[in-house]
N, C-alpha and C. Protein backbone atom coordinates (compact mmCIF):
# COMPACT_ATOMS: atom_id res chain seq x y z
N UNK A 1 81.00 2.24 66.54
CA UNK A 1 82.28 2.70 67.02
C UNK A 1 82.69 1.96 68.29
N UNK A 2 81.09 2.18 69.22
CA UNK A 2 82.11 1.01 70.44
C UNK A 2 82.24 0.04 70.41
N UNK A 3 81.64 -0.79 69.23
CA UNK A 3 81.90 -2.58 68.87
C UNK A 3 83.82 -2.60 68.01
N UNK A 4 84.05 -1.37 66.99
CA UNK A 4 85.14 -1.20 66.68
C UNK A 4 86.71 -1.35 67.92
N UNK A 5 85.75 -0.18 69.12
CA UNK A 5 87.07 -0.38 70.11
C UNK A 5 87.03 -1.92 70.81
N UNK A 6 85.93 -2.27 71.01
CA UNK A 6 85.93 -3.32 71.95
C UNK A 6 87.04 -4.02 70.82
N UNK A 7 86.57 -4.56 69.61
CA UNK A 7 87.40 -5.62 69.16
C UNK A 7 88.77 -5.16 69.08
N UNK A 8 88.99 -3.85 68.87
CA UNK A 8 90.77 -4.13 68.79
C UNK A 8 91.20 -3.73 70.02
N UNK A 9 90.79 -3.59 71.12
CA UNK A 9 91.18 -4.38 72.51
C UNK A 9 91.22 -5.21 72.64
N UNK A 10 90.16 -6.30 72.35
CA UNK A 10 90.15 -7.86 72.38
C UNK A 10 91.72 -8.09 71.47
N UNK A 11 91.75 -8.16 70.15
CA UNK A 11 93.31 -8.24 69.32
C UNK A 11 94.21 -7.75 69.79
N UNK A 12 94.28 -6.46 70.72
CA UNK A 12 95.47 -6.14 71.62
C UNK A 12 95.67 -7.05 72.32
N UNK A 13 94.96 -7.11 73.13
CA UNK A 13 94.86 -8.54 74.83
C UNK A 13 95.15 -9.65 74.05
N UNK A 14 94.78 -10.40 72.94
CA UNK A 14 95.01 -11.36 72.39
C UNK A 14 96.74 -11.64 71.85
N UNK A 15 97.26 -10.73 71.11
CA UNK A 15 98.75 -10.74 70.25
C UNK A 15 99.74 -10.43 72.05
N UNK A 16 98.74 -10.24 72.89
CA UNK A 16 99.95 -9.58 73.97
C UNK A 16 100.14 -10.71 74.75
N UNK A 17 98.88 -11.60 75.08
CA UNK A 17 99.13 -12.96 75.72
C UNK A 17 99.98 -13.50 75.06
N UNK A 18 100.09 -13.56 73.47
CA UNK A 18 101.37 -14.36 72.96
C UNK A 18 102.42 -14.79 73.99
N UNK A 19 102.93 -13.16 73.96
CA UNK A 19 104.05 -13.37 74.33
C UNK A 19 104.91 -14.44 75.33
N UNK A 20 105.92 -15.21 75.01
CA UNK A 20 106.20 -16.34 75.87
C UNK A 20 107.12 -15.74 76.88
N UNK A 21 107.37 -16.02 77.95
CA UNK A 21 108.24 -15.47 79.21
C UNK A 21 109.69 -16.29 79.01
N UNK A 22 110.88 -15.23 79.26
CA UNK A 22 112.04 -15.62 79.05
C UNK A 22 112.08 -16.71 80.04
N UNK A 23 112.76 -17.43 79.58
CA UNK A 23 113.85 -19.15 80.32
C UNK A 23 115.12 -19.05 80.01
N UNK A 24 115.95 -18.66 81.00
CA UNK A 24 117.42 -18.47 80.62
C UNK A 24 117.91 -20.04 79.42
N UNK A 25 118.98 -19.97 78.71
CA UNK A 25 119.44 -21.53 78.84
C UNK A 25 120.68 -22.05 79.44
N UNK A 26 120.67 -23.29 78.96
CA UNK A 26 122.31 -23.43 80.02
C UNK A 26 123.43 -23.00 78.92
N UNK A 27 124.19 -22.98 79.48
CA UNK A 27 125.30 -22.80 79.01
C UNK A 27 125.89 -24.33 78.69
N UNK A 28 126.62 -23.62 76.98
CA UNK A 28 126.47 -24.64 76.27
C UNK A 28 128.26 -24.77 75.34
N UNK A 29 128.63 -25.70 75.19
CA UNK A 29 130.24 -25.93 74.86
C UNK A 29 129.75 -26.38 73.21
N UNK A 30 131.26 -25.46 73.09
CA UNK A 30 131.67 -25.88 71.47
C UNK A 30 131.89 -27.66 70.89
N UNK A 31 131.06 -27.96 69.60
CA UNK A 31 131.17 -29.18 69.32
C UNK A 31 132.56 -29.64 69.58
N UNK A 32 133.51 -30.78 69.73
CA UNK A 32 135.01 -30.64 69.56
C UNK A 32 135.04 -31.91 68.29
N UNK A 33 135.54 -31.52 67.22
CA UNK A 33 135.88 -32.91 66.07
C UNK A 33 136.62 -33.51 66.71
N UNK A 34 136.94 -35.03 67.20
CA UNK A 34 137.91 -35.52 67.76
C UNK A 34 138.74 -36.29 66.09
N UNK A 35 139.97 -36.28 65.98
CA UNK A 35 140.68 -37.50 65.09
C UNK A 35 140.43 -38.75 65.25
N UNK A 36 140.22 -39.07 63.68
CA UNK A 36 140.90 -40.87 63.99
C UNK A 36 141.62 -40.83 64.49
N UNK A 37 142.34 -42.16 65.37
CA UNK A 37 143.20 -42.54 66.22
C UNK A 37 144.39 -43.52 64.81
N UNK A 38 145.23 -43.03 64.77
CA UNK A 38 146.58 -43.47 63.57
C UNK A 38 148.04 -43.08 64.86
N UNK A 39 148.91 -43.99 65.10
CA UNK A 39 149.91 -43.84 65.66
C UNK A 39 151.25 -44.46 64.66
N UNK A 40 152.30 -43.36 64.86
CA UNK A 40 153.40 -43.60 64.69
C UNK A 40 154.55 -43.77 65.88
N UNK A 41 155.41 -44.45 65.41
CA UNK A 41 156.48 -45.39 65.93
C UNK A 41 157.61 -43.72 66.49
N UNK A 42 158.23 -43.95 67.82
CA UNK A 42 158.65 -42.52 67.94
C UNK A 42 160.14 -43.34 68.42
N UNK A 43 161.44 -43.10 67.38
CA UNK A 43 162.26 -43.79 67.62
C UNK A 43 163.50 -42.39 67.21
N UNK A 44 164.39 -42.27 68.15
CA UNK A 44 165.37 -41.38 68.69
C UNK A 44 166.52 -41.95 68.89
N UNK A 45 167.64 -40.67 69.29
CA UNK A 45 168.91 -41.21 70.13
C UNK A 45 168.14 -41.51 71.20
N UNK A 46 167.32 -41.46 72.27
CA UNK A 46 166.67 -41.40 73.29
C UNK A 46 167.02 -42.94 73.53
N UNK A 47 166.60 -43.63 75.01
CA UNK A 47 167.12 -44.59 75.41
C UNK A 47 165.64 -45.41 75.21
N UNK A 48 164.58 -45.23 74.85
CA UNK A 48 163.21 -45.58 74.79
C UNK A 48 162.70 -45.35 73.49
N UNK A 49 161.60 -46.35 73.10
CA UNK A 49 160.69 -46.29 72.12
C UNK A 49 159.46 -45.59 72.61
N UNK A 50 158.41 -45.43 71.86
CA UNK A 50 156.73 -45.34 72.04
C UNK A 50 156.10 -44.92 71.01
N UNK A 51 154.70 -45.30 71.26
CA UNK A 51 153.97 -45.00 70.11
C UNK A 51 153.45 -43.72 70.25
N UNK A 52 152.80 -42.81 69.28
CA UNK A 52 152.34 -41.58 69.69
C UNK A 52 151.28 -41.45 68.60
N UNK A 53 150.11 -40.44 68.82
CA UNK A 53 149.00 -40.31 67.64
C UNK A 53 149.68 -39.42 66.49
N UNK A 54 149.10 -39.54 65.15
CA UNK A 54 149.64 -38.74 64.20
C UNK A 54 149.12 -37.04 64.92
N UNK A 55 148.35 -36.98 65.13
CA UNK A 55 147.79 -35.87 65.32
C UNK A 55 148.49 -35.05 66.11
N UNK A 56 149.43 -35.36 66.99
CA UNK A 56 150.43 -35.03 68.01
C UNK A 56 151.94 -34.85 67.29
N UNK A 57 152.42 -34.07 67.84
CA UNK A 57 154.03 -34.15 67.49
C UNK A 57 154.95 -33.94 68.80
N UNK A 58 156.14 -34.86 68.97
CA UNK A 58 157.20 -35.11 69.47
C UNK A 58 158.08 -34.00 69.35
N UNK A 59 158.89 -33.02 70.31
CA UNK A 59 159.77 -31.99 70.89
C UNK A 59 160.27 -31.92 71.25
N UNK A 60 161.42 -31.70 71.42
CA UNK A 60 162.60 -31.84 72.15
C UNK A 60 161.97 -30.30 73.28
N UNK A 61 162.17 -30.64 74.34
CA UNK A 61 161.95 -29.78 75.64
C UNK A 61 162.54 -28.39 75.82
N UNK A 62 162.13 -27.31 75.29
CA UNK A 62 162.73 -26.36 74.95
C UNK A 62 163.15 -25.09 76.22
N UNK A 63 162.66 -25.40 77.32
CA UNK A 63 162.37 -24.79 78.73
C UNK A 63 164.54 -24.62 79.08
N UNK A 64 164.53 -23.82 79.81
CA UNK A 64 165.74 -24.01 80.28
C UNK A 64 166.17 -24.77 81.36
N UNK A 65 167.00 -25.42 81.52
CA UNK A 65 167.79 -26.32 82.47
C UNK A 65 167.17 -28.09 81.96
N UNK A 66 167.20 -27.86 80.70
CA UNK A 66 166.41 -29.02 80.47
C UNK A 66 167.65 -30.14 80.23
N UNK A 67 167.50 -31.56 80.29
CA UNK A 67 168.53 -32.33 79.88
C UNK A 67 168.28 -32.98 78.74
N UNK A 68 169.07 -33.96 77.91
CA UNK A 68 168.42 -34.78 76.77
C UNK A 68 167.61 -35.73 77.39
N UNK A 69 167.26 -36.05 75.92
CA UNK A 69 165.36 -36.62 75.98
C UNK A 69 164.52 -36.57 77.22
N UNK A 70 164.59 -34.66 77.04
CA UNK A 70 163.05 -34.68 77.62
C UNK A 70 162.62 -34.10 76.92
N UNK A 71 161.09 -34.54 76.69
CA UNK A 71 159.98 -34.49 74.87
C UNK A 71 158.68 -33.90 75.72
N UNK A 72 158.12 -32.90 74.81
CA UNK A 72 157.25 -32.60 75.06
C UNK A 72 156.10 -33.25 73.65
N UNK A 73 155.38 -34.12 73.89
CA UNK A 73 154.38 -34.72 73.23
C UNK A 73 152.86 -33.25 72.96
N UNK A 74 152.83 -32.74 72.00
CA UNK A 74 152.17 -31.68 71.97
C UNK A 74 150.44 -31.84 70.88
N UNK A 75 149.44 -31.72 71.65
CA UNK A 75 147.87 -31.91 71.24
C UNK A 75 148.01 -30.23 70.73
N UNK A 76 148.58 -29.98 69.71
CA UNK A 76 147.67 -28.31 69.10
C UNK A 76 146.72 -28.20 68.67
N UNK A 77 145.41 -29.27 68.49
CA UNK A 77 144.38 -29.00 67.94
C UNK A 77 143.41 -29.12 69.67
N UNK A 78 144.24 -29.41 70.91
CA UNK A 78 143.57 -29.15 71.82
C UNK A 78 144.09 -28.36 73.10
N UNK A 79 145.08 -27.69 73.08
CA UNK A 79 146.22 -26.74 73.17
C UNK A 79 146.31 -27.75 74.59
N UNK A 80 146.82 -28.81 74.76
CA UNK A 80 147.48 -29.54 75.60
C UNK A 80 148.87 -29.89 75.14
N UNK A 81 149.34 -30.70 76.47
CA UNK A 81 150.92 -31.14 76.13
C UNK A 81 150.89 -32.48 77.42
N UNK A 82 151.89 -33.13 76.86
CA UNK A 82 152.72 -34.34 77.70
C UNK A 82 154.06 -34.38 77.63
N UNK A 83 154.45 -34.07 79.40
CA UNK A 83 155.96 -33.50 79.24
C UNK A 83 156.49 -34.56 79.67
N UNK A 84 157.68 -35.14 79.19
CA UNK A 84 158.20 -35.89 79.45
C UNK A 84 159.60 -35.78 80.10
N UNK A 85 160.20 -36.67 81.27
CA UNK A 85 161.70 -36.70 81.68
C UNK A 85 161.91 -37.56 81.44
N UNK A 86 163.54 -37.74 80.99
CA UNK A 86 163.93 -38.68 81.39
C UNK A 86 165.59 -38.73 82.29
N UNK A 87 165.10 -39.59 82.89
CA UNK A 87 166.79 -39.92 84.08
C UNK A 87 167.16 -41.11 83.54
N UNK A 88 168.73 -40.71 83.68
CA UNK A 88 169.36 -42.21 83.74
C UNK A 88 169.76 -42.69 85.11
N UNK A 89 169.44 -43.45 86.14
CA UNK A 89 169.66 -43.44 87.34
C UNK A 89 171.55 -44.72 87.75
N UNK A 90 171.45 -44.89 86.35
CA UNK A 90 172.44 -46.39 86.81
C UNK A 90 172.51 -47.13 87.72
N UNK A 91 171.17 -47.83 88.18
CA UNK A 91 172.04 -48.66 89.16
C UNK A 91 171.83 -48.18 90.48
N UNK A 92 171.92 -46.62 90.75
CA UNK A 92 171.37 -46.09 92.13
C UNK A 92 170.21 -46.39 92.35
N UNK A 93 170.20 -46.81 93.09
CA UNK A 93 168.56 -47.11 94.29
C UNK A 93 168.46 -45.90 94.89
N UNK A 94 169.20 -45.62 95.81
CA UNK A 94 168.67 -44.20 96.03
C UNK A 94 168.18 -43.02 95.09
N UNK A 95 168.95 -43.33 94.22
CA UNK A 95 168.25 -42.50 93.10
C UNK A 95 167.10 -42.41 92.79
N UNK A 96 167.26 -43.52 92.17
CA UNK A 96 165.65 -43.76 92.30
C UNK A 96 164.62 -43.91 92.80
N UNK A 97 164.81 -44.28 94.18
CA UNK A 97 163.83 -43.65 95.28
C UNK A 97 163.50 -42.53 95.30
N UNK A 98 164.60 -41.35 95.26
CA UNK A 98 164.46 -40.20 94.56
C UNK A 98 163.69 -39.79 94.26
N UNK A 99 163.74 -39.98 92.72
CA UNK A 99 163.14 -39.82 91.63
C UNK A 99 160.99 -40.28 91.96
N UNK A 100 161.03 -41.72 92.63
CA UNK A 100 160.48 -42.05 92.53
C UNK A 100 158.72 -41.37 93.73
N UNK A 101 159.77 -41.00 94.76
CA UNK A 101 159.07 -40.00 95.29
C UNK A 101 158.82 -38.62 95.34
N UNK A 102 159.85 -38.01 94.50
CA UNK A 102 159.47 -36.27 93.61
C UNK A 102 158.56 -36.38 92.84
N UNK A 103 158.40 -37.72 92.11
CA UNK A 103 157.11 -37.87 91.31
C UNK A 103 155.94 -37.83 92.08
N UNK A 104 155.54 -38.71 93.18
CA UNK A 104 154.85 -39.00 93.98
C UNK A 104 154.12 -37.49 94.51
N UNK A 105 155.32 -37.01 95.26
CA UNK A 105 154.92 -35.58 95.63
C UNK A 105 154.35 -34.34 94.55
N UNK A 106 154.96 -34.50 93.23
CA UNK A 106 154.33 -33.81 92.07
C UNK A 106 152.49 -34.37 92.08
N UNK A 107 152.52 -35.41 92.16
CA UNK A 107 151.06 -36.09 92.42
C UNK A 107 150.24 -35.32 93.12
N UNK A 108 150.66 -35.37 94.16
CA UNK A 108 149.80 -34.51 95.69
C UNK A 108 149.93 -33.84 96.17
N UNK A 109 150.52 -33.02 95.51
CA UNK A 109 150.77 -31.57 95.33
C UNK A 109 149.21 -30.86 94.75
N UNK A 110 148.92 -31.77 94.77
CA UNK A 110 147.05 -31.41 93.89
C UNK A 110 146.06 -31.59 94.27
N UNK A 111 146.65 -31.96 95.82
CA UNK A 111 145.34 -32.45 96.79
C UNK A 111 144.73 -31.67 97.55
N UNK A 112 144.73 -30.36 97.17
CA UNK A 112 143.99 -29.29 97.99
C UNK A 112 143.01 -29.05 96.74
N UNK A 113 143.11 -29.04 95.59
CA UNK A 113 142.10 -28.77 94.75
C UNK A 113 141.55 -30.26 94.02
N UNK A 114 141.87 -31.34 94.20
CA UNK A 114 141.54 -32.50 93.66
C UNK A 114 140.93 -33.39 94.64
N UNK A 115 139.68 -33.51 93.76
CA UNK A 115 138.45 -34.49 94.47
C UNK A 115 139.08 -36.14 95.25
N UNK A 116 139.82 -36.94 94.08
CA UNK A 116 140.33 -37.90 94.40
C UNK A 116 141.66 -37.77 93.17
N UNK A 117 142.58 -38.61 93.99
CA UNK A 117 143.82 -39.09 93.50
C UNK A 117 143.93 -40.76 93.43
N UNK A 118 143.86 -41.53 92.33
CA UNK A 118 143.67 -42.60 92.33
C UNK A 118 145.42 -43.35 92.16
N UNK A 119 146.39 -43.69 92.81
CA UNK A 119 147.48 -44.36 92.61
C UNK A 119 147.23 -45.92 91.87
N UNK A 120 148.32 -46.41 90.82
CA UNK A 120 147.65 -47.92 89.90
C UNK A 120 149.40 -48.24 89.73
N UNK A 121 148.99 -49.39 90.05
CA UNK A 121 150.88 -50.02 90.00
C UNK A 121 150.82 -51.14 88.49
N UNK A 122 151.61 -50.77 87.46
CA UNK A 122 151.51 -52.02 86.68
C UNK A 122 152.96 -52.12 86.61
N UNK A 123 153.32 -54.00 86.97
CA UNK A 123 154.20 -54.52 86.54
C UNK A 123 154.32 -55.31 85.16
N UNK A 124 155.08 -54.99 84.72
CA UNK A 124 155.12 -55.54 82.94
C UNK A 124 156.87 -56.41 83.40
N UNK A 125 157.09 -57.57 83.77
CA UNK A 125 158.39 -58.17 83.76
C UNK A 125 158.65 -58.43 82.42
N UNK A 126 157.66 -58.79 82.00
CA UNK A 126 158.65 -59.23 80.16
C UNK A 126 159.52 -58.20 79.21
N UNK A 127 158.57 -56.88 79.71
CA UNK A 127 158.87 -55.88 79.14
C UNK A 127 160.33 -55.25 79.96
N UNK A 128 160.64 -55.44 81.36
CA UNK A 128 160.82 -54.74 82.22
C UNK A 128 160.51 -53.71 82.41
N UNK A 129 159.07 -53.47 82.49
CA UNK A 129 158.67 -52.25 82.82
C UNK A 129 157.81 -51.90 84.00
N UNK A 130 157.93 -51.07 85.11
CA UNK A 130 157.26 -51.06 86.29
C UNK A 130 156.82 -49.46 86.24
N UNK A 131 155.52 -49.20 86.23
CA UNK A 131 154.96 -48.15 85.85
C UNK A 131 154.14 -47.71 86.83
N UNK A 132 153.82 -46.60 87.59
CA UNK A 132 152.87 -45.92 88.44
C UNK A 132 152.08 -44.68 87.83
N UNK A 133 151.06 -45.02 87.51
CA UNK A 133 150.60 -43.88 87.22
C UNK A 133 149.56 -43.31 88.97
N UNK A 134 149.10 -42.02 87.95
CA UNK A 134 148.52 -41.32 89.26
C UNK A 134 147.18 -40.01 88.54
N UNK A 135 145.85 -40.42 88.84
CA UNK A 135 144.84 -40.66 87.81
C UNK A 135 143.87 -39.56 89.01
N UNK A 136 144.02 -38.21 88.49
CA UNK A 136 143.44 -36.77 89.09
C UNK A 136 142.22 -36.35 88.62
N UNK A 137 141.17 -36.50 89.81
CA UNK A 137 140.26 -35.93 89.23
C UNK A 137 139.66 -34.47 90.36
N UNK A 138 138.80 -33.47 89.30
CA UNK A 138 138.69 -32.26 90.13
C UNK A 138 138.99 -31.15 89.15
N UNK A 139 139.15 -30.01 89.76
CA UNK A 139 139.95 -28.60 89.01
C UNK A 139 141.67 -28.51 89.19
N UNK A 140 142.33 -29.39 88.66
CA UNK A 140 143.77 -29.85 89.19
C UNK A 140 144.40 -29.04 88.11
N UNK A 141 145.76 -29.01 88.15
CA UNK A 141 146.09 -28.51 86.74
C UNK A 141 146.44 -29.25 85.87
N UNK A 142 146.98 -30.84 86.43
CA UNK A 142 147.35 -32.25 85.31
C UNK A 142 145.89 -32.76 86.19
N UNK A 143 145.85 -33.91 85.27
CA UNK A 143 144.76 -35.04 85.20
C UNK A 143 145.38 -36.02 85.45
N UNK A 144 146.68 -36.52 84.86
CA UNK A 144 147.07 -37.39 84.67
C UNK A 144 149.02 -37.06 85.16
N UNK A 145 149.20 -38.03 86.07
CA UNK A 145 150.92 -38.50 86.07
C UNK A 145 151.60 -39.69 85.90
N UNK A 146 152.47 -40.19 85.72
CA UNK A 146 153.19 -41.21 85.99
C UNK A 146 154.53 -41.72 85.87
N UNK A 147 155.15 -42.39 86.18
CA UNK A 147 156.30 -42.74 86.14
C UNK A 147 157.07 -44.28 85.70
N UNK A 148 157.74 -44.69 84.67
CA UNK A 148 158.01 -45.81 83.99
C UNK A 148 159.82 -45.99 84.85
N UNK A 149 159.54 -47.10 85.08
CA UNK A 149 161.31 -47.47 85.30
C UNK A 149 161.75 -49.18 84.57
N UNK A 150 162.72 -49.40 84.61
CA UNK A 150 162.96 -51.05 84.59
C UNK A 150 163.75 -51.40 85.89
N UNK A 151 164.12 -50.20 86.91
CA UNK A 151 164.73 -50.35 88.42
C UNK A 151 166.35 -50.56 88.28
N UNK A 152 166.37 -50.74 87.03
CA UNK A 152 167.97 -51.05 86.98
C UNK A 152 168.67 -49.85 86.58
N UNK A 153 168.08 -48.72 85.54
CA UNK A 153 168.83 -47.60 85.01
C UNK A 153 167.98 -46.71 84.24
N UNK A 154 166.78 -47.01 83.80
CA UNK A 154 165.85 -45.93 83.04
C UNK A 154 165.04 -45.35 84.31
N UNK A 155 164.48 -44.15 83.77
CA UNK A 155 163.59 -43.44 84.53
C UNK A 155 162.49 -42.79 83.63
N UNK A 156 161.36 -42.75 83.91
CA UNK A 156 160.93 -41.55 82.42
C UNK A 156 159.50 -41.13 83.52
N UNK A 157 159.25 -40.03 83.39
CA UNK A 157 158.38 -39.15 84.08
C UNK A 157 157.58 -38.39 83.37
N UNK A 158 156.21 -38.69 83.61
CA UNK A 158 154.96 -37.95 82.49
C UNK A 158 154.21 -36.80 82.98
N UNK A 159 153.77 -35.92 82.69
CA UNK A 159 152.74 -35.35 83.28
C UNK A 159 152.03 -34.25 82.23
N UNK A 160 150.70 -34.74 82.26
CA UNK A 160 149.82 -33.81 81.13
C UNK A 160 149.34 -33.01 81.00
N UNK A 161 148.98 -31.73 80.57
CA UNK A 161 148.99 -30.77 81.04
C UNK A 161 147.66 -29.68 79.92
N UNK A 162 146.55 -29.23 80.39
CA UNK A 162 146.09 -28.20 79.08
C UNK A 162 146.74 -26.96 79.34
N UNK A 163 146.94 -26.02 78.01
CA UNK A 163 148.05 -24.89 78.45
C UNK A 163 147.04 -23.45 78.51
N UNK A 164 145.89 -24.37 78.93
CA UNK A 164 144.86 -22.90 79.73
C UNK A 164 144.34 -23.63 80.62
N UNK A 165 143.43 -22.61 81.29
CA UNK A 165 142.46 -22.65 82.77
C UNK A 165 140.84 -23.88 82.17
N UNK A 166 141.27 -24.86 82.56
CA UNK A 166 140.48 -25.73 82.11
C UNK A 166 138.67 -25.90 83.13
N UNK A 167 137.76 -26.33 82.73
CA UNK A 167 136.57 -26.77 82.99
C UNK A 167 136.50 -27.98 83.22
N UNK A 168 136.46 -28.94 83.77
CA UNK A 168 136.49 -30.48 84.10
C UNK A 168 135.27 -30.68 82.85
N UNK A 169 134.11 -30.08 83.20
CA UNK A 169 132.99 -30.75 82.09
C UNK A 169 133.31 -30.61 80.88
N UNK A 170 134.03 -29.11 80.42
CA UNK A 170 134.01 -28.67 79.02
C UNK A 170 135.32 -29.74 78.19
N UNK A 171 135.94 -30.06 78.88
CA UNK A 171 137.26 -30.58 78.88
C UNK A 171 137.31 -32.37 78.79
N UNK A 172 136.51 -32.56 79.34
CA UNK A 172 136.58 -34.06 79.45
C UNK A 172 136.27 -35.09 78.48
N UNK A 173 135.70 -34.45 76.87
CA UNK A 173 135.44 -35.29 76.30
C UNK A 173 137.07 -35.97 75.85
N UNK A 174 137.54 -34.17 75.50
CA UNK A 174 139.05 -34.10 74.93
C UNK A 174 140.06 -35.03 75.95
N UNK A 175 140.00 -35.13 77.36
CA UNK A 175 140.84 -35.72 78.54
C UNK A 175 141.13 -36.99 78.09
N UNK A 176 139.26 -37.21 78.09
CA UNK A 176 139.41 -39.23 77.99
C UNK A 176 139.39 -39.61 76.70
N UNK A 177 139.94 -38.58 75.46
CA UNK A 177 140.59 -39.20 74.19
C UNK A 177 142.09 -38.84 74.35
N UNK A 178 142.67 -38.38 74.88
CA UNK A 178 143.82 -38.22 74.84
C UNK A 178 144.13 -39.44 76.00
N UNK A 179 143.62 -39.61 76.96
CA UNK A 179 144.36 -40.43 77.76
C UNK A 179 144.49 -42.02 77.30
N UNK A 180 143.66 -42.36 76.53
CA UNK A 180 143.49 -43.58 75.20
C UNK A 180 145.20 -43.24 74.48
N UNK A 181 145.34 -42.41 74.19
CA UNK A 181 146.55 -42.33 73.76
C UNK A 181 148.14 -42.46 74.32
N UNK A 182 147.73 -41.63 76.10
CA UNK A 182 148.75 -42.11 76.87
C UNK A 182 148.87 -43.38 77.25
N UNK A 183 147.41 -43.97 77.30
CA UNK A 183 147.97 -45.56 77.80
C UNK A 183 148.54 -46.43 76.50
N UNK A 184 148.12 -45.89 75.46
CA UNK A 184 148.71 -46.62 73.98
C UNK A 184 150.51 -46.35 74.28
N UNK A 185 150.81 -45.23 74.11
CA UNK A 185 152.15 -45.20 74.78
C UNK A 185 152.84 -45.75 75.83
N UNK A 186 151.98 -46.07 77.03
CA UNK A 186 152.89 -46.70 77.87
C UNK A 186 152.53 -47.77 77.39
N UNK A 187 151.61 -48.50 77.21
CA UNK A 187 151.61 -49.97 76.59
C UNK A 187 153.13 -49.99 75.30
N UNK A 188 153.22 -49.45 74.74
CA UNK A 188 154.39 -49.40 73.49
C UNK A 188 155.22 -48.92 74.14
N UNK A 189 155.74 -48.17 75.40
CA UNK A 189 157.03 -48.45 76.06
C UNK A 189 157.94 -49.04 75.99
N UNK A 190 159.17 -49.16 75.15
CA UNK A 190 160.01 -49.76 75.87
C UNK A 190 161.68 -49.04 75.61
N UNK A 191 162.45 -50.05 76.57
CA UNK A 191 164.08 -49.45 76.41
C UNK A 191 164.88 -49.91 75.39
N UNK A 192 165.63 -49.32 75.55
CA UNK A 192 166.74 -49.61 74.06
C UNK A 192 167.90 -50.50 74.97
């Protein structure tokens, strides 16, 4: 009898060491399928062309006080958007100085929660196109801005947007495939 207890104490003590001690894990994000990349040609009364992904669709700006062609470029498989303005400035310089520094200030307007703000000037003369973007990184609410002119009479104003409370990590695979797409668009920029 006492060789009986000893051993199934020993098999108690034995099955109880098993046991392995909890290790939290990390916290962990949903796979995201990204699309092939397929663009169509986005041609309007609008005073501008561009290219855009199939996966996206083109909107007329449905917000109030809105003017013609301003498009909201819409990601529903990643509940983002790219809102677009556009001005016709004719010819005003001041205008467009304007214009050109409301954008600016929309920029850094994000600099209390944004790590760095990177400003990038591309001149395209063949195209006439002179473009500033403005490249946010941090917990901002855009990632991405910029602004297209030819200085003589177009204006067009971008800014991208997810339409929830975003994660920089959870978020970023989706950021830097969509922004492949904004620069495909401003590269395919142009005026009518």
């Amino acid at each position: 009898m006492r060789y009986k207890t000893i051993i199934a104490l020993c098999l108690v003590a034995v099955f109880a060491a098993c046991k392995q001690d909890y290790t939290p894990k990390r916290k962990g994000y949903f796979r995201i399928d990204l699309p092939e990349k397929q663009y169509v040609q986005y041609n309007s009364n609008c005073p501008f062309t561009f290219e855009y992904p199939t996966y996206a669709g083109v909107f007329a700006d449905s917000s109030s006080n809105t003017e013609p062609c301003w498009l909201n470029v819409r990601y529903p498989q990643f509940n983002a958007v790219l809102h677009l303005t556009y001005k016709d400035f004719n010819g005003n310089n001041e205008k467009l100085a304007e214009l050109e520094e409301q954008s600016r200030k929309y920029a850094y307007e994000h600099t209390i929660k944004a790590q760095d703000i990177t400003p990038m000037l591309v001149d395209d003369t063949a195209r006439s196109m002179y473009i500033t973007t403005f490249s946010l990184e941090g917990e901002t609410a855009t990632s991405f801005r910029f602004y297209a002119t030819d200085n003589k009479r177009h204006y067009l104003d971008g800014a991208f947007y997810f339409n929830h409370r975003t994660n920089v990590d959870s978020i970023a695979p989706v950021q830097e495939f969509i922004m492949k797409d904004i620069e495909r668009m401003l590269e395919t920029l142009n005026w009518k």
